[in-house]
C-alpha atoms as a PDB file:
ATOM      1  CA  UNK A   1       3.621  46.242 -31.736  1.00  0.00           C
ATOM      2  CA  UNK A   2       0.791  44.993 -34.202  1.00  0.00           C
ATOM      3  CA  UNK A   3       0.961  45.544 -37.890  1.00  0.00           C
ATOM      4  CA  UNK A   4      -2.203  47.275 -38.818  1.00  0.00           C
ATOM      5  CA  UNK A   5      -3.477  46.936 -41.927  1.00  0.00           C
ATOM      6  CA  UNK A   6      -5.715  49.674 -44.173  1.00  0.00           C
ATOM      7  CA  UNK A   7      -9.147  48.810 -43.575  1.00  0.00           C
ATOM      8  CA  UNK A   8      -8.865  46.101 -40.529  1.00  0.00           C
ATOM      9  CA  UNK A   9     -12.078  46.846 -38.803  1.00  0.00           C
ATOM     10  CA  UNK A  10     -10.483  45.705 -35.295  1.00  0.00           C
ATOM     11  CA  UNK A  11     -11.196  47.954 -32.850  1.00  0.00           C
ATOM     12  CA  UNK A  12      -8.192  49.076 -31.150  1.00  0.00           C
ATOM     13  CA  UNK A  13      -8.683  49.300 -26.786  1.00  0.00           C
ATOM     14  CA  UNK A  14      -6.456  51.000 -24.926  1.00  0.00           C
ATOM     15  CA  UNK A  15      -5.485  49.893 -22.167  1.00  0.00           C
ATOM     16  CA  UNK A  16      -6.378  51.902 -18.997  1.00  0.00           C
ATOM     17  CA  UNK A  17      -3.114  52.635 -17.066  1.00  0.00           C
ATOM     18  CA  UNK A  18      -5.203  54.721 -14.523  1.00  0.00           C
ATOM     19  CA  UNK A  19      -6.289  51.488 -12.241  1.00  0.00           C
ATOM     20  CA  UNK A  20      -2.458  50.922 -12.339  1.00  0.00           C
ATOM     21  CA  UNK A  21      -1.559  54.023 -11.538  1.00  0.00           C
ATOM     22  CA  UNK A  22      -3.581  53.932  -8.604  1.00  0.00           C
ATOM     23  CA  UNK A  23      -2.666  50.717  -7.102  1.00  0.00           C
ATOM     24  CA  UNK A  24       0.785  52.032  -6.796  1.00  0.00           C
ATOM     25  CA  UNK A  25      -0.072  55.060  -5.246  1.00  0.00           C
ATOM     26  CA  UNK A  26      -1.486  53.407  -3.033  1.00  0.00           C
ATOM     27  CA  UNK A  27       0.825  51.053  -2.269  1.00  0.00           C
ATOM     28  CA  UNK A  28       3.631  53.526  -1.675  1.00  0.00           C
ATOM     29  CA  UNK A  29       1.280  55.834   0.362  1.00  0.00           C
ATOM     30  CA  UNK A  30       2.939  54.163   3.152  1.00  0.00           C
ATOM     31  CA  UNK A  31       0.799  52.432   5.881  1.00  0.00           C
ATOM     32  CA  UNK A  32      -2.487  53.115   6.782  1.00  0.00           C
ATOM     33  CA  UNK A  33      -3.105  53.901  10.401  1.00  0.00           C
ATOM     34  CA  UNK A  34      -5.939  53.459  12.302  1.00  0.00           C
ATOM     35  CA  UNK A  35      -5.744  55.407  15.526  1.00  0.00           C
ATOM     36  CA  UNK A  36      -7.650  53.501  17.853  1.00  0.00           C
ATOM     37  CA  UNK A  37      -5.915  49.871  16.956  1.00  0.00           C
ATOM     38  CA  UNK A  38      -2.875  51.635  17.687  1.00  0.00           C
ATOM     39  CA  UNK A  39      -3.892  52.946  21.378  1.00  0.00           C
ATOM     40  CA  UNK A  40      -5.226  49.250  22.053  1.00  0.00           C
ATOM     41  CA  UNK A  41      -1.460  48.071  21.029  1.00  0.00           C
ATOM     42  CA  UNK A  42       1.109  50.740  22.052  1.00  0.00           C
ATOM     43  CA  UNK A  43       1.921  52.973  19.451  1.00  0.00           C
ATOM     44  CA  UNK A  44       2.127  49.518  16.941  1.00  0.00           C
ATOM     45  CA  UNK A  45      -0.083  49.191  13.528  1.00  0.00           C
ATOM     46  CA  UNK A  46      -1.156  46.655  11.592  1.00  0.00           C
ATOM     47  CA  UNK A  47       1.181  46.218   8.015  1.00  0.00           C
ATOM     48  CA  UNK A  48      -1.365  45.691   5.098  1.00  0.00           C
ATOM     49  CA  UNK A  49       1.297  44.502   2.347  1.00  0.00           C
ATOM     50  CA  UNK A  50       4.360  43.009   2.664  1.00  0.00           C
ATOM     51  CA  UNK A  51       6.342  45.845   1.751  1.00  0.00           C
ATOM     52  CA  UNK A  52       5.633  47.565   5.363  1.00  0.00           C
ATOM     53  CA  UNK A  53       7.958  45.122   7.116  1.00  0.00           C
ATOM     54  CA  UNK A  54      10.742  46.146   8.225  1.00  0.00           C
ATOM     55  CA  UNK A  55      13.058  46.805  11.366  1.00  0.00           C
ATOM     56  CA  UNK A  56      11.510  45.874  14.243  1.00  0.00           C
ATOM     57  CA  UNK A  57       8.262  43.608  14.149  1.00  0.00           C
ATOM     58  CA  UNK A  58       5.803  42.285  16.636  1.00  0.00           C
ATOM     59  CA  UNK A  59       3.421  39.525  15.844  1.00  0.00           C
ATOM     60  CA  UNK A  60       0.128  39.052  17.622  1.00  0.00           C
ATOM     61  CA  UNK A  61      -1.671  35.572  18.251  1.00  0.00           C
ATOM     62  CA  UNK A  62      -4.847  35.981  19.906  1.00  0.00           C
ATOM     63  CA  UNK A  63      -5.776  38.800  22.029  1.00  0.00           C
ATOM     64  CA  UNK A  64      -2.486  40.929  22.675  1.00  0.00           C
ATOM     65  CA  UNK A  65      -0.787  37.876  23.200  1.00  0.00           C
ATOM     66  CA  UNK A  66       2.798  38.061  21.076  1.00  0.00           C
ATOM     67  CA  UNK A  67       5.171  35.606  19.924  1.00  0.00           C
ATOM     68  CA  UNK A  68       8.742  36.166  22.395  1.00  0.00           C
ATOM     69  CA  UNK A  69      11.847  34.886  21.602  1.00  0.00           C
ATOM     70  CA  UNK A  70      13.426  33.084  24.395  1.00  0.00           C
ATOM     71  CA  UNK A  71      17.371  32.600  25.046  1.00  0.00           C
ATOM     72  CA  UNK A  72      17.715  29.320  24.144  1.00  0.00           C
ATOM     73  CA  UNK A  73      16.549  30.344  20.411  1.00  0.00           C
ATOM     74  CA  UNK A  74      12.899  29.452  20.286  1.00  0.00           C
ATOM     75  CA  UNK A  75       9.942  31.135  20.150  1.00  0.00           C
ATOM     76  CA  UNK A  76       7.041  30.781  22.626  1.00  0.00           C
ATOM     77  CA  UNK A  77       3.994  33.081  23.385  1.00  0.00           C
ATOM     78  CA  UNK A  78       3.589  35.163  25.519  1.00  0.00           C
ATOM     79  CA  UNK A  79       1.490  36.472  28.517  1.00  0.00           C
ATOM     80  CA  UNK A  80      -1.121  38.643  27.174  1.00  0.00           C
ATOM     81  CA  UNK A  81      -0.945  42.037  27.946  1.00  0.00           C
ATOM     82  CA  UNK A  82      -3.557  44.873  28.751  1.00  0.00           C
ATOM     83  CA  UNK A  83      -5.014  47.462  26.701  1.00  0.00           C
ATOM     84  CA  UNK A  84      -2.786  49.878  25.365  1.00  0.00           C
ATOM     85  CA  UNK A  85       0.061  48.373  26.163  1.00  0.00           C
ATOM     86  CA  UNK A  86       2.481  46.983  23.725  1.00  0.00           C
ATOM     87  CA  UNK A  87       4.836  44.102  23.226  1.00  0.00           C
ATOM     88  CA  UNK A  88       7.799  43.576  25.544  1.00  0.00           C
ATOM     89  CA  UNK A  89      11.235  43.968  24.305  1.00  0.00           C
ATOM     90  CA  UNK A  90      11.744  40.002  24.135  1.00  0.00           C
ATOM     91  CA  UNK A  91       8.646  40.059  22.226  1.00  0.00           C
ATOM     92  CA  UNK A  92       9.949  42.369  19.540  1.00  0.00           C
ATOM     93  CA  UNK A  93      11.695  40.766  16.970  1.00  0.00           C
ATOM     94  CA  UNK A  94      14.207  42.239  13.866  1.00  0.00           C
ATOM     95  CA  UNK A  95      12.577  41.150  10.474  1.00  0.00           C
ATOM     96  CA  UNK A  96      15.173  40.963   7.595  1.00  0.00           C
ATOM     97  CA  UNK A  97      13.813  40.483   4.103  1.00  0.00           C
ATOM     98  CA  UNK A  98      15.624  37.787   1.981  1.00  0.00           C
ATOM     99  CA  UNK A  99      13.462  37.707  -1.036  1.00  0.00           C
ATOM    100  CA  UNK A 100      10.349  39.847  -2.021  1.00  0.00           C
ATOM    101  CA  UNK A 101       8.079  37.044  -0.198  1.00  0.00           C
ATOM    102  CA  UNK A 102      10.069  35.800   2.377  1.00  0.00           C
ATOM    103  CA  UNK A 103      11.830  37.693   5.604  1.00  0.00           C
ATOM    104  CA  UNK A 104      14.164  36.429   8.461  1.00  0.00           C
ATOM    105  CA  UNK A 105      13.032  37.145  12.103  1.00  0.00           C
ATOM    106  CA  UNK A 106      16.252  37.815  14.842  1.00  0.00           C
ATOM    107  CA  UNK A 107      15.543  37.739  18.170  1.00  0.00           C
ATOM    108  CA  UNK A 108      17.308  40.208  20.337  1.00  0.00           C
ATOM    109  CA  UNK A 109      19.678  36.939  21.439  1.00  0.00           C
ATOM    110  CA  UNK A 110      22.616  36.620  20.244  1.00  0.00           C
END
């Protein structure tokens, strides 16, 4: 805290904690659908912060084209795929958070 003194004419702000407040409602609202992307994709959404992934992730390249994980470890891309139709099993991968900006991706192999 700041010593105030009797008759310092600095005006004193407060700081508005309602912004704040807001931003982290917001970011635990949890994720923000939008019901048409998710017909186009299968029941999957798109994660706006990185706090959304988790479990099991898919990522797109192009037009419904996914990255799959193949046996021998790599990852490839896929064939795309049709409207409404989501990823393929091998195409799903496991994403493990190791720090607050960086995650792990296991394939189902192995």
């Amino acid at each position: 805290t700041k010593l105030k003194l009797k008759g310092d004419k600095s005006s004193s702000h407060k700081k508005h904690k309602k912004n704040r407040k807001r931003e982290r409602e917001a970011a635990s609202a949890g994720p923000s659908f939008d019901e048409q992307d998710m017909e186009l994709h299968g029941g999957w959404w798109t994660v706006d912060n990185f706090d959304q992934i988790k479990n099991n992730i898919s990522i797109e390249l192009g037009n419904s084209s996914y990255i799959m994980a193949l046996d021998t470890g790599l990852f490839t891309l896929g064939v795309p795929h049709a409207d409404g139709e989501g990823p393929d099993p091998t195409e799903q991968l496991t994403a493990i958070v190791v720090s607050e900006t960086k995650i792990a991706l296991k394939s189902g192999y192995g």
